[in-house]
C-alpha atoms as a PDB file:
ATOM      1  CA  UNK A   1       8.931  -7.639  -0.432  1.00  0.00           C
ATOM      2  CA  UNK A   2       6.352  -5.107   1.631  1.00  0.00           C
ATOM      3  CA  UNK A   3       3.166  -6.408   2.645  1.00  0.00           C
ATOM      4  CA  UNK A   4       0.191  -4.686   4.023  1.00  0.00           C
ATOM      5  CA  UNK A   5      -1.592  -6.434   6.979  1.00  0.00           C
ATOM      6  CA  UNK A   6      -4.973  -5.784   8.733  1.00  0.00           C
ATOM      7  CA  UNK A   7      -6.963  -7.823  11.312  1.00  0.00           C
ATOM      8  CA  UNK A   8      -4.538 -10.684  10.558  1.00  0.00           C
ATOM      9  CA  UNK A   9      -5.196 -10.055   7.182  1.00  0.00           C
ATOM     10  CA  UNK A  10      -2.492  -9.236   3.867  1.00  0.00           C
ATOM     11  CA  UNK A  11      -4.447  -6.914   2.135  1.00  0.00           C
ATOM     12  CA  UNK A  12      -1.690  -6.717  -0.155  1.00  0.00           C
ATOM     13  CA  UNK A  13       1.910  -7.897  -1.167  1.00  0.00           C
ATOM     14  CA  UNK A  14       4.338  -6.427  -3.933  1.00  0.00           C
ATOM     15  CA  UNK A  15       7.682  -6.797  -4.792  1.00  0.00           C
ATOM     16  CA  UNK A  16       8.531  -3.021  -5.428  1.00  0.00           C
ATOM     17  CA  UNK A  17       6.677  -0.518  -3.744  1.00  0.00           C
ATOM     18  CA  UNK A  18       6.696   3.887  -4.615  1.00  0.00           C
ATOM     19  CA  UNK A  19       7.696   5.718  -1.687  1.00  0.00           C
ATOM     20  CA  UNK A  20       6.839   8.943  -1.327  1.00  0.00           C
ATOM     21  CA  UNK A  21       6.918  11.025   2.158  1.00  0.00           C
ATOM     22  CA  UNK A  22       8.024   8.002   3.499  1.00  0.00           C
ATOM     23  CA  UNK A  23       4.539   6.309   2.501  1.00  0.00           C
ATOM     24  CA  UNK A  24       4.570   2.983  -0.095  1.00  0.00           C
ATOM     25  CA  UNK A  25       2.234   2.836  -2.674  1.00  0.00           C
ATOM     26  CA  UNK A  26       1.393  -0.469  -3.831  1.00  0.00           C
ATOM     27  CA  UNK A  27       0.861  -1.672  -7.324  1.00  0.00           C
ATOM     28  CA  UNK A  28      -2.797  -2.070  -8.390  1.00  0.00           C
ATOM     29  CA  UNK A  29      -2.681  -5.550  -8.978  1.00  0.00           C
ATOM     30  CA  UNK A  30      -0.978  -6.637  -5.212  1.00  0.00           C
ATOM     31  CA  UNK A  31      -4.267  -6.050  -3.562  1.00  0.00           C
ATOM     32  CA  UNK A  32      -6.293  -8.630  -2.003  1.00  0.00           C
ATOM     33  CA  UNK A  33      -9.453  -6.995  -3.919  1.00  0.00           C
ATOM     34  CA  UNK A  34     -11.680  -9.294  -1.514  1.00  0.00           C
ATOM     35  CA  UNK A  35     -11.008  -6.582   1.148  1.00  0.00           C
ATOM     36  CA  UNK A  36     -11.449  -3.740  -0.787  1.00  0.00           C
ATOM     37  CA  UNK A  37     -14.668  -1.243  -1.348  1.00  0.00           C
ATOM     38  CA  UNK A  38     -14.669   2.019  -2.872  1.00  0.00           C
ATOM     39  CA  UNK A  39     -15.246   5.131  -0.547  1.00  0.00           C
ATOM     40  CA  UNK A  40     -17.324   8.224  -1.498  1.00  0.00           C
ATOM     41  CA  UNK A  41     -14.060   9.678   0.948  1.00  0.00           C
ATOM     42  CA  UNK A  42     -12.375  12.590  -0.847  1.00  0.00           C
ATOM     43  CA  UNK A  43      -9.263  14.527   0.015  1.00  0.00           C
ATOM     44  CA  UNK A  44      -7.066  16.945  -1.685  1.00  0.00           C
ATOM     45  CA  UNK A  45      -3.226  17.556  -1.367  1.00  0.00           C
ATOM     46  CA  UNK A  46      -1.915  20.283  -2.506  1.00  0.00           C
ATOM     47  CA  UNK A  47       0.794  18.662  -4.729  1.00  0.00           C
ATOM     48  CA  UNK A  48      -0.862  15.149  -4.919  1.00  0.00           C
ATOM     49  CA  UNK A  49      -4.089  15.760  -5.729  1.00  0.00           C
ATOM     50  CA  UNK A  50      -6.957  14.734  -4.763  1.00  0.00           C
ATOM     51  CA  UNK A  51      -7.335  11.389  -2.992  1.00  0.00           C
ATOM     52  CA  UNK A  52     -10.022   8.474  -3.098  1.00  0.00           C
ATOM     53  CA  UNK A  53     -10.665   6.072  -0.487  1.00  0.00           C
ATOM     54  CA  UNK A  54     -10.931   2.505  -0.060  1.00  0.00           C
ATOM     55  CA  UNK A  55     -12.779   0.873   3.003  1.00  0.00           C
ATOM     56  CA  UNK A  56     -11.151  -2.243   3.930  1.00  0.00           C
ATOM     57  CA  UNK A  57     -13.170  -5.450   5.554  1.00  0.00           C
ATOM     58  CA  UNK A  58     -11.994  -8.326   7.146  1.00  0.00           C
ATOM     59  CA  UNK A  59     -13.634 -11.271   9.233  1.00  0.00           C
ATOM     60  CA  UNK A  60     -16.720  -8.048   9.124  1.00  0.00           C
ATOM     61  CA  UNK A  61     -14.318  -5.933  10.957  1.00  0.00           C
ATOM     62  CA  UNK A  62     -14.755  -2.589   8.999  1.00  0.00           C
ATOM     63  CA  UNK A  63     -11.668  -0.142   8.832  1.00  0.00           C
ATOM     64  CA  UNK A  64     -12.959   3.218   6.913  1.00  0.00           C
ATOM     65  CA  UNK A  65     -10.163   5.342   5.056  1.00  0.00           C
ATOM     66  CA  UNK A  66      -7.573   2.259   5.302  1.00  0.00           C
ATOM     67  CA  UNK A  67      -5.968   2.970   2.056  1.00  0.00           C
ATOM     68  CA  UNK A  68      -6.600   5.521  -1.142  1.00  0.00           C
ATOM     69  CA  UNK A  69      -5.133   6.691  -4.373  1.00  0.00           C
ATOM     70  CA  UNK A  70      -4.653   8.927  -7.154  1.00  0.00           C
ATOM     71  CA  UNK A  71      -6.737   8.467  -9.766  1.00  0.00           C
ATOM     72  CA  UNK A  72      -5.361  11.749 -11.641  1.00  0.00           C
ATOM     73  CA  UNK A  73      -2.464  12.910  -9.609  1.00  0.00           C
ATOM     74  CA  UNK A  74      -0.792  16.103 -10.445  1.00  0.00           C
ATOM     75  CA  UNK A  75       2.089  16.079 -12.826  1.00  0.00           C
ATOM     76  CA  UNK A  76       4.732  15.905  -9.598  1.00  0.00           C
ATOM     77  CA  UNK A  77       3.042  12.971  -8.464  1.00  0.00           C
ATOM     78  CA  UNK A  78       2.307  10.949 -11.900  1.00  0.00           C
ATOM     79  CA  UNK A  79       4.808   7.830 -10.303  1.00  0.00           C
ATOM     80  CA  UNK A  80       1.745   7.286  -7.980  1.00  0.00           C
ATOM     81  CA  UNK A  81      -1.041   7.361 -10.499  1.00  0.00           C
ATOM     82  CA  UNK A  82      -3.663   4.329  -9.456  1.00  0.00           C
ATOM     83  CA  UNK A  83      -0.903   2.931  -6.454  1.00  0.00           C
ATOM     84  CA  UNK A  84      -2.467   2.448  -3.377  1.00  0.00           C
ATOM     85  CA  UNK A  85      -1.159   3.396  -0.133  1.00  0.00           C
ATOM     86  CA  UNK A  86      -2.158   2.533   3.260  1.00  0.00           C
ATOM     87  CA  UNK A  87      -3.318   3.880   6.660  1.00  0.00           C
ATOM     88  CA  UNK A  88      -5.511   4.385   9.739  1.00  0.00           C
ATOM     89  CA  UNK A  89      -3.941   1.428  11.345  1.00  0.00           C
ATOM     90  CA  UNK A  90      -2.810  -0.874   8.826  1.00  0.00           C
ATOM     91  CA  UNK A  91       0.104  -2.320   9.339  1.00  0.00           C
ATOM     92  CA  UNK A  92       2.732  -2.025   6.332  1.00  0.00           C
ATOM     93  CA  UNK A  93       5.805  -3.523   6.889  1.00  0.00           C
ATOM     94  CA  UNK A  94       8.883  -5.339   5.003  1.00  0.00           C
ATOM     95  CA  UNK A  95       9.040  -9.317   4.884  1.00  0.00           C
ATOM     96  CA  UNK A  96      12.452 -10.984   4.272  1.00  0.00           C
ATOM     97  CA  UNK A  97      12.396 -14.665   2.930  1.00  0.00           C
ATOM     98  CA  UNK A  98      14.669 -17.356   3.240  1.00  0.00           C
ATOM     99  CA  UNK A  99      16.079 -16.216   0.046  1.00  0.00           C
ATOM    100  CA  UNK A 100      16.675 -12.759   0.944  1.00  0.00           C
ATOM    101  CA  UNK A 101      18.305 -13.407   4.122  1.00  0.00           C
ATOM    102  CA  UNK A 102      20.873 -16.214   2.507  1.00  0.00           C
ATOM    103  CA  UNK A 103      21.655 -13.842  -0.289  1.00  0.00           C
ATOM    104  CA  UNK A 104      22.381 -11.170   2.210  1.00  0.00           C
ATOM    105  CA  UNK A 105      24.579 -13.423   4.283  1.00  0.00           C
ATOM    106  CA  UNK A 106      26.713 -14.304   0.982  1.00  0.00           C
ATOM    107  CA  UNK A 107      27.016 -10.966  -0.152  1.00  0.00           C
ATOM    108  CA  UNK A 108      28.399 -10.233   3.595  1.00  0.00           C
ATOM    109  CA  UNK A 109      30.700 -12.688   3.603  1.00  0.00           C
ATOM    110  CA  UNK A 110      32.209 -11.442   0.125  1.00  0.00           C
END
């Protein structure tokens, strides 16, 4: 599971993630949409497209840029249509349950 924290806040948590470039875009429906208000931001990649913002707001703590998407991605990027990705300082990192760590132990001990 990957989680995205910020301020001591998850501003979101999925089960399956899209990485591209090393980067995980989130499903729609794992943010936190408390946290979340739409930038005017705008940015274009080349072979993305062009990016919107989110600004992200915790405890009134105010992180601009802290996560965006692709709205209408190019063709090479359709898997990230809508998925959100994060940055700017928010933290996005992997969380292993109890589950996960005893299956991994019994598939070790195969």
């Amino acid at each position: 599971m990957m989680r995205a924290v910020w301020n001591g806040a998850v501003l979101a948590r999925a089960d399956r993630t899209v990485v591209v470039e090393g980067t995980h875009y989130f499903p729609p429906e794992s943010l936190h949409r408390a946290y979340f208000t739409e930038s005017r931001a705008r940015s274009l990649c080349p072979w993305k497209g062009i990016a919107r913002y989110f600004t992200v707001t915790v405890d009134g703590d105010v992180k601009a840029k802290a996560a965006w998407r692709y709205p209408h991605p190019s063709p090479f990027a359709r898997r990230i249509k809508n998925q959100v990705a994060f940055g700017n300082g928010v933290t996005v990192e992997e969380v292993v349950t109890v589950e996960d760590a005893e299956e991994a132990a019994s598939e070790d001990g195969r």
